[in-house]
N, C-alpha and C. Protein backbone atom coordinates (compact mmCIF):
# COMPACT_ATOMS: atom_id res chain seq x y z
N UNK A 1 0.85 -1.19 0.00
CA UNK A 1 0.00 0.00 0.00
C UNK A 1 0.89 1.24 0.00
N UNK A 2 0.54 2.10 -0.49
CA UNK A 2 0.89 3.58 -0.43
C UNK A 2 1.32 3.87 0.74
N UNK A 3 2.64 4.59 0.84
CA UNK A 3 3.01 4.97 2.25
C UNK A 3 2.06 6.27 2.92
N UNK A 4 2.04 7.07 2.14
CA UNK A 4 0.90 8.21 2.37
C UNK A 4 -0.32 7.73 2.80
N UNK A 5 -0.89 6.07 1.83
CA UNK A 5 -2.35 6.16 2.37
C UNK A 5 -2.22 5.36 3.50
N UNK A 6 -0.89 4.42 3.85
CA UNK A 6 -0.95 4.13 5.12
C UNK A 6 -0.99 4.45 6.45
N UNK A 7 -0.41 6.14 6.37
CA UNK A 7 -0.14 7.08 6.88
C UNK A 7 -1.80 7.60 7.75
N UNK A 8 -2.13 7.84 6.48
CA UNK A 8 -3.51 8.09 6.87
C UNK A 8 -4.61 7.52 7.22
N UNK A 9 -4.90 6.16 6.97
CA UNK A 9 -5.75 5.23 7.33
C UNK A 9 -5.38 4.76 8.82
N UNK A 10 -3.82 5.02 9.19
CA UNK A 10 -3.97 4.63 10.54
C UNK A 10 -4.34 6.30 11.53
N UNK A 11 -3.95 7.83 11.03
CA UNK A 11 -4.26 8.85 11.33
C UNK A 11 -5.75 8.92 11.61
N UNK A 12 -6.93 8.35 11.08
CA UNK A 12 -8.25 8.59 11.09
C UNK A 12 -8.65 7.94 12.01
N UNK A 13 -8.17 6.67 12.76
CA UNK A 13 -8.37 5.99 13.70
C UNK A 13 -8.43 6.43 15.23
N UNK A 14 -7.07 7.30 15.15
CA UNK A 14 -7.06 7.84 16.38
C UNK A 14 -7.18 9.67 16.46
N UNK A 15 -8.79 9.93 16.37
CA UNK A 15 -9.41 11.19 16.61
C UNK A 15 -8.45 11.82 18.01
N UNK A 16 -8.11 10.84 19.07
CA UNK A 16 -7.75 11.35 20.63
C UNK A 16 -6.79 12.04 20.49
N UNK A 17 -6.03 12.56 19.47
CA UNK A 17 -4.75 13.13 19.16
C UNK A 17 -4.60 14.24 18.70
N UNK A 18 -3.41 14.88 19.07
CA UNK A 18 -3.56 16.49 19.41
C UNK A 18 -3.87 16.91 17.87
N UNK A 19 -4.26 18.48 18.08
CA UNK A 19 -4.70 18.85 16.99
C UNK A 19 -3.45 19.49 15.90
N UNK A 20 -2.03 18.89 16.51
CA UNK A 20 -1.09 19.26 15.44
C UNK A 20 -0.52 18.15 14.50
N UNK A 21 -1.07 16.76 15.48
CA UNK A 21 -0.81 15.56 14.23
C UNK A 21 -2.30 15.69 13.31
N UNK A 22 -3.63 16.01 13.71
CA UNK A 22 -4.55 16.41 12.93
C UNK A 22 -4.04 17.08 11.73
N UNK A 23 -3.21 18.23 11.82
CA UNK A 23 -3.38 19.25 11.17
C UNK A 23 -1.78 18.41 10.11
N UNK A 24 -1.26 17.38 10.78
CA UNK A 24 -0.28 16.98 9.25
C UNK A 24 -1.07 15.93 8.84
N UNK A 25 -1.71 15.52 9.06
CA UNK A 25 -3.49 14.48 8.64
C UNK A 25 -3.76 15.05 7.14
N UNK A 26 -4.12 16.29 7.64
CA UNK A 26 -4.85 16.98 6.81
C UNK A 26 -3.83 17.35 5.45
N UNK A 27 -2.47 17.51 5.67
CA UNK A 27 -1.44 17.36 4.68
C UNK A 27 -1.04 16.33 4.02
N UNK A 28 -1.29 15.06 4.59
CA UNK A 28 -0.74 14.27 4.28
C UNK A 28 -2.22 13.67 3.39
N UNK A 29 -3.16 13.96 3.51
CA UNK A 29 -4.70 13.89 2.35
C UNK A 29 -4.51 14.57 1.47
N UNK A 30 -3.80 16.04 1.79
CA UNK A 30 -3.16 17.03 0.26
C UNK A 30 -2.76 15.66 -0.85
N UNK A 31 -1.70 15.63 0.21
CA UNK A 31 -0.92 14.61 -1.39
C UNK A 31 -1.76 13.97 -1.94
N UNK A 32 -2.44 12.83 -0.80
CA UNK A 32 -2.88 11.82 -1.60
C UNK A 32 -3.80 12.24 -3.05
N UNK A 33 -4.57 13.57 -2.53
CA UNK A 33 -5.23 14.05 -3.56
C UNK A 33 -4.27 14.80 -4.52
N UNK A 34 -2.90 14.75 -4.39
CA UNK A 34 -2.34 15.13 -5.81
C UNK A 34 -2.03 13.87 -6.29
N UNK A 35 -1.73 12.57 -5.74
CA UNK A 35 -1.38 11.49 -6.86
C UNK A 35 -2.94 10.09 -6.80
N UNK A 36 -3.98 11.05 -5.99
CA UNK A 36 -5.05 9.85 -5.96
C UNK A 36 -5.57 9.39 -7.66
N UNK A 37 -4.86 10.28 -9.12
CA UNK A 37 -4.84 8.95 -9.75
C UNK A 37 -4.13 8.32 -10.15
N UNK A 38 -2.81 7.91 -9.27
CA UNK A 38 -2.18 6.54 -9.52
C UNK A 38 -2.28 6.12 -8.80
N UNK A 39 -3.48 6.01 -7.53
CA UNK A 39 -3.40 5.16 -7.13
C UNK A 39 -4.17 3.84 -7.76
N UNK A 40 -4.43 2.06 -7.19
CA UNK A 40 -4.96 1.27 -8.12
C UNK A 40 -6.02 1.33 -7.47
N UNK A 41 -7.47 0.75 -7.94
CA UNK A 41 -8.73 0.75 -7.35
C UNK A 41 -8.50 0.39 -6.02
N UNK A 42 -7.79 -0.63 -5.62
CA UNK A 42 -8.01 -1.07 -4.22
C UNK A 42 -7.63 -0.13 -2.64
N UNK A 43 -6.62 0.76 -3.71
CA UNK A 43 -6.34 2.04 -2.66
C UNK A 43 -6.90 2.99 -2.90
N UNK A 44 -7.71 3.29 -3.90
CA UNK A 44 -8.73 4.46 -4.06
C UNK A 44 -9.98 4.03 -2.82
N UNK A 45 -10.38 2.63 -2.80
CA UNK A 45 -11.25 2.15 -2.12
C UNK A 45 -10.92 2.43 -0.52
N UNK A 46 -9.68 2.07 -0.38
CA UNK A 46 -9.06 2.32 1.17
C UNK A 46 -9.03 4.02 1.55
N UNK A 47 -8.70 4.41 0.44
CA UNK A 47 -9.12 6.21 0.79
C UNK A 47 -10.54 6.16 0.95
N UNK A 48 -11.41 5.93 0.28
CA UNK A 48 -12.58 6.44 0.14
C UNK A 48 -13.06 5.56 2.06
N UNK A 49 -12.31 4.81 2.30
CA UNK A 49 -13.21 4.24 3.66
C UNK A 49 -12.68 5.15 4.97
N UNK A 50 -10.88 5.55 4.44
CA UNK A 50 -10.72 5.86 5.58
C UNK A 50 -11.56 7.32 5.62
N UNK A 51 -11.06 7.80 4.20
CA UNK A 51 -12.39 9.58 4.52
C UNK A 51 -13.64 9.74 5.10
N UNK A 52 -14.79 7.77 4.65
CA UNK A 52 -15.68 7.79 5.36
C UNK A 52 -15.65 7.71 7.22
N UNK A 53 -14.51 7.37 7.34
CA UNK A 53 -14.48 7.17 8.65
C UNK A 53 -13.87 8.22 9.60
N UNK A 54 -13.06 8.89 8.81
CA UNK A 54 -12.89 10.58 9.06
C UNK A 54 -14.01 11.64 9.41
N UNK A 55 -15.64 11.27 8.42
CA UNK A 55 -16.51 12.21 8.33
C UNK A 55 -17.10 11.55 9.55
N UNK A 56 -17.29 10.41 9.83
CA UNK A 56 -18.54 9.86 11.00
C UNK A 56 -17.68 10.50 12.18
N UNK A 57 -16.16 10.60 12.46
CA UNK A 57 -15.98 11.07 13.96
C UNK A 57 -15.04 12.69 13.29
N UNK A 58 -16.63 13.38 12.69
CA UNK A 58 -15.25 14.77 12.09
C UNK A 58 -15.64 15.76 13.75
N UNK A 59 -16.64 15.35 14.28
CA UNK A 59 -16.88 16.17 15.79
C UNK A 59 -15.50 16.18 16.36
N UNK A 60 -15.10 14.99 16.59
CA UNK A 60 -13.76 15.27 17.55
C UNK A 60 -12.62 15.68 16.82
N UNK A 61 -12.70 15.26 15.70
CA UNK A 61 -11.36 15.50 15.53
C UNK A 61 -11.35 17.69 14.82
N UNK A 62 -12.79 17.68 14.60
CA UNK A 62 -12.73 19.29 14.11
C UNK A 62 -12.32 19.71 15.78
N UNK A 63 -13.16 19.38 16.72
CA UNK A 63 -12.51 19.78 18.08
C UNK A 63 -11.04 20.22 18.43
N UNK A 64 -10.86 18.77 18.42
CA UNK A 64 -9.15 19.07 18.46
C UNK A 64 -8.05 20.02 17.57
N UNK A 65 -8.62 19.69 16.01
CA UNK A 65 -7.88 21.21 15.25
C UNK A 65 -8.12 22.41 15.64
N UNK A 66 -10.04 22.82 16.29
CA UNK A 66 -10.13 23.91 16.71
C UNK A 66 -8.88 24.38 17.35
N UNK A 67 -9.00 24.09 18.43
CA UNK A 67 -7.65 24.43 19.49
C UNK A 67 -6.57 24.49 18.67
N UNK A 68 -6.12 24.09 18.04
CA UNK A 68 -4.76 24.50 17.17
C UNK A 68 -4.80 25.28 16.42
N UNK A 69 -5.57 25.53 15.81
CA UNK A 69 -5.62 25.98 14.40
C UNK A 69 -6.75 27.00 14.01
N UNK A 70 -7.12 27.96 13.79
CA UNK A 70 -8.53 28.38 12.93
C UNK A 70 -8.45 28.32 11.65
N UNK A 71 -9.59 27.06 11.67
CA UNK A 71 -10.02 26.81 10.19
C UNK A 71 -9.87 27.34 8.93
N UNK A 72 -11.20 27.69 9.10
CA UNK A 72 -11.59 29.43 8.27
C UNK A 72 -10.75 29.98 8.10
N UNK A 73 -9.68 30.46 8.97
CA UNK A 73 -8.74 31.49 8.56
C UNK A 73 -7.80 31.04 7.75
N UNK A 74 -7.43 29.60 8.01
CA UNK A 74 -6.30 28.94 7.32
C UNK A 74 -6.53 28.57 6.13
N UNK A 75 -8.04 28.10 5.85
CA UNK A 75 -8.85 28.17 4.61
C UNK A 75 -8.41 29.44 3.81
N UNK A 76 -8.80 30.58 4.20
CA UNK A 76 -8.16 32.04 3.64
C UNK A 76 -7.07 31.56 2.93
N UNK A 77 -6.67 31.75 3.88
CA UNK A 77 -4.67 32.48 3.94
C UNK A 77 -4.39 31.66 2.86
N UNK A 78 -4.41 30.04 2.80
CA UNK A 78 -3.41 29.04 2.17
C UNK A 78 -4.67 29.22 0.53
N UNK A 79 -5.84 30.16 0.16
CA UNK A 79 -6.60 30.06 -0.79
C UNK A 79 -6.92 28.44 -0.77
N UNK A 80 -7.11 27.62 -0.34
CA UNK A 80 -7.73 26.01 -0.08
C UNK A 80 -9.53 26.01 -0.64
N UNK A 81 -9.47 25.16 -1.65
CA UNK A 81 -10.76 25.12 -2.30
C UNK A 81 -11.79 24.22 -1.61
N UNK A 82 -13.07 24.21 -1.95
CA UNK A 82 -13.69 23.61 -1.50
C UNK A 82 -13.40 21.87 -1.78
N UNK A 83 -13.18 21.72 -2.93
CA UNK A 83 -12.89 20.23 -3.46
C UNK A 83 -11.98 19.59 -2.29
N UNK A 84 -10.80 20.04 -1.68
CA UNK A 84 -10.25 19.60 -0.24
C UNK A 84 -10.89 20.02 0.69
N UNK A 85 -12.36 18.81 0.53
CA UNK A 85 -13.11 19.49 2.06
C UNK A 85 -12.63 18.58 3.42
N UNK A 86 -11.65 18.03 3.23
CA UNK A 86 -10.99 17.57 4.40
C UNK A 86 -10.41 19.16 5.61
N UNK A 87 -10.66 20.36 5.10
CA UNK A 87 -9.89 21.43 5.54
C UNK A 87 -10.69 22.11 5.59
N UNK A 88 -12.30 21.41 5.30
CA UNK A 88 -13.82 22.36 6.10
C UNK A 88 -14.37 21.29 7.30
N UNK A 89 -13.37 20.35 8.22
CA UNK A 89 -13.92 19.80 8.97
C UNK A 89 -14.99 20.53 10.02
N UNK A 90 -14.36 21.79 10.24
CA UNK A 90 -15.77 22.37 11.10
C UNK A 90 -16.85 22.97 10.36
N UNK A 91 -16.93 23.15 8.81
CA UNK A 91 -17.93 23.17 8.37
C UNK A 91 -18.77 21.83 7.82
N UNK A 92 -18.46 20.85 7.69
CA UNK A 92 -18.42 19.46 7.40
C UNK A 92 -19.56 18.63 9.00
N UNK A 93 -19.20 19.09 10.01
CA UNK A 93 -19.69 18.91 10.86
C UNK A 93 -21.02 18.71 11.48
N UNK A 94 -21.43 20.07 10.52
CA UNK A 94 -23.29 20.65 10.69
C UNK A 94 -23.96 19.86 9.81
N UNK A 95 -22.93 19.30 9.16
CA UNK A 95 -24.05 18.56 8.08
C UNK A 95 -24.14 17.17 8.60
N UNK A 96 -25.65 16.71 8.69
CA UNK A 96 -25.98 15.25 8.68
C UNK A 96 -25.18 14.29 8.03
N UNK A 97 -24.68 13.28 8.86
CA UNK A 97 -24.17 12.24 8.10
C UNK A 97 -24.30 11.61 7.38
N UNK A 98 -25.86 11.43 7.12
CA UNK A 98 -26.37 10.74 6.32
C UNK A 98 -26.03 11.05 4.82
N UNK A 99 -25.94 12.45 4.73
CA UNK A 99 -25.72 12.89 3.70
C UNK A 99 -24.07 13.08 3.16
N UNK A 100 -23.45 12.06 3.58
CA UNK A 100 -21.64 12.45 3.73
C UNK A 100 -21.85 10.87 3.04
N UNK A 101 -22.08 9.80 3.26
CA UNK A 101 -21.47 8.83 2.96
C UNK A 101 -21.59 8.72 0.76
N UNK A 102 -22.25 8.86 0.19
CA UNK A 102 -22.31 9.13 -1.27
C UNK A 102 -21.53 9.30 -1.86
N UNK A 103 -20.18 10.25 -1.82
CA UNK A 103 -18.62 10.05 -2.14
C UNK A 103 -18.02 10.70 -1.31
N UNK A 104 -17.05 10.23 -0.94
CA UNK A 104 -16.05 10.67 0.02
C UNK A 104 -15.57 12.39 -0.69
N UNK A 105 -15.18 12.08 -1.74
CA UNK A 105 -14.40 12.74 -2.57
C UNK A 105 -15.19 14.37 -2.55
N UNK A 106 -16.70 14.17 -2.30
CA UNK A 106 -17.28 15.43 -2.47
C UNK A 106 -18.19 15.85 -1.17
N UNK A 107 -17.25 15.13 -0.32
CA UNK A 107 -17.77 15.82 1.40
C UNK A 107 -18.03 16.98 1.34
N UNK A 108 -18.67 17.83 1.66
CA UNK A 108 -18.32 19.24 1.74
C UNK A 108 -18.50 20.65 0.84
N UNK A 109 -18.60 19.86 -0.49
CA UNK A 109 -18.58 20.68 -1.51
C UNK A 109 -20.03 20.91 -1.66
């Protein structure tokens, strides 16, 4: 597997963690979304579960970036589009879950 997506599939697991390994989480999903197409179906699939499993606990873990980080502002500053809605976790939040699982890829947007 991808070292990046290994990276991250074990990152989504543990929400309990400060909000500055969160916030290289959230970098280390950059990449994947610059080379997610080489990855092969079976690791597109492993992204798409760990993102689902990112959105069902995005409460705690937007928590924990709170405290580190403001969102929104960092959204600004770095110009970050909506398509990386891994980096609208506290806007991502308000929305029903129900409505998150359909593609990972367009959480948010």
């Amino acid at each position: 597997m991808n070292r990046l997506l290994t990276h991250y599939c074990v990152d989504v697991q543990h929400p309990e963690v400060s909000g500055a390994e969160h916030l290289e989480m959230l970098k280390i999903r950059d990449q994947l979304s610059d080379v997610e197409a080489t990855l092969s179906e079976a690791e597109r699939q492993q992204l798409a579960e760990a993102d689902r499993l990112l959105v069902t606990q995005v409460e705690v873990f937007s928590q924990e970036l709170l405290k580190f980080l403001n969102l929104s502002q960092h959204r600004q500053t770095a110009h970050i589009p909506p398509e990386r809605w891994w980096w609208y976790l506290d806007v991502v939040r308000h929305v029903p879950h129900q409505g998150l699982h359909s593609s990972s890829s367009r959480v948010g947007t």
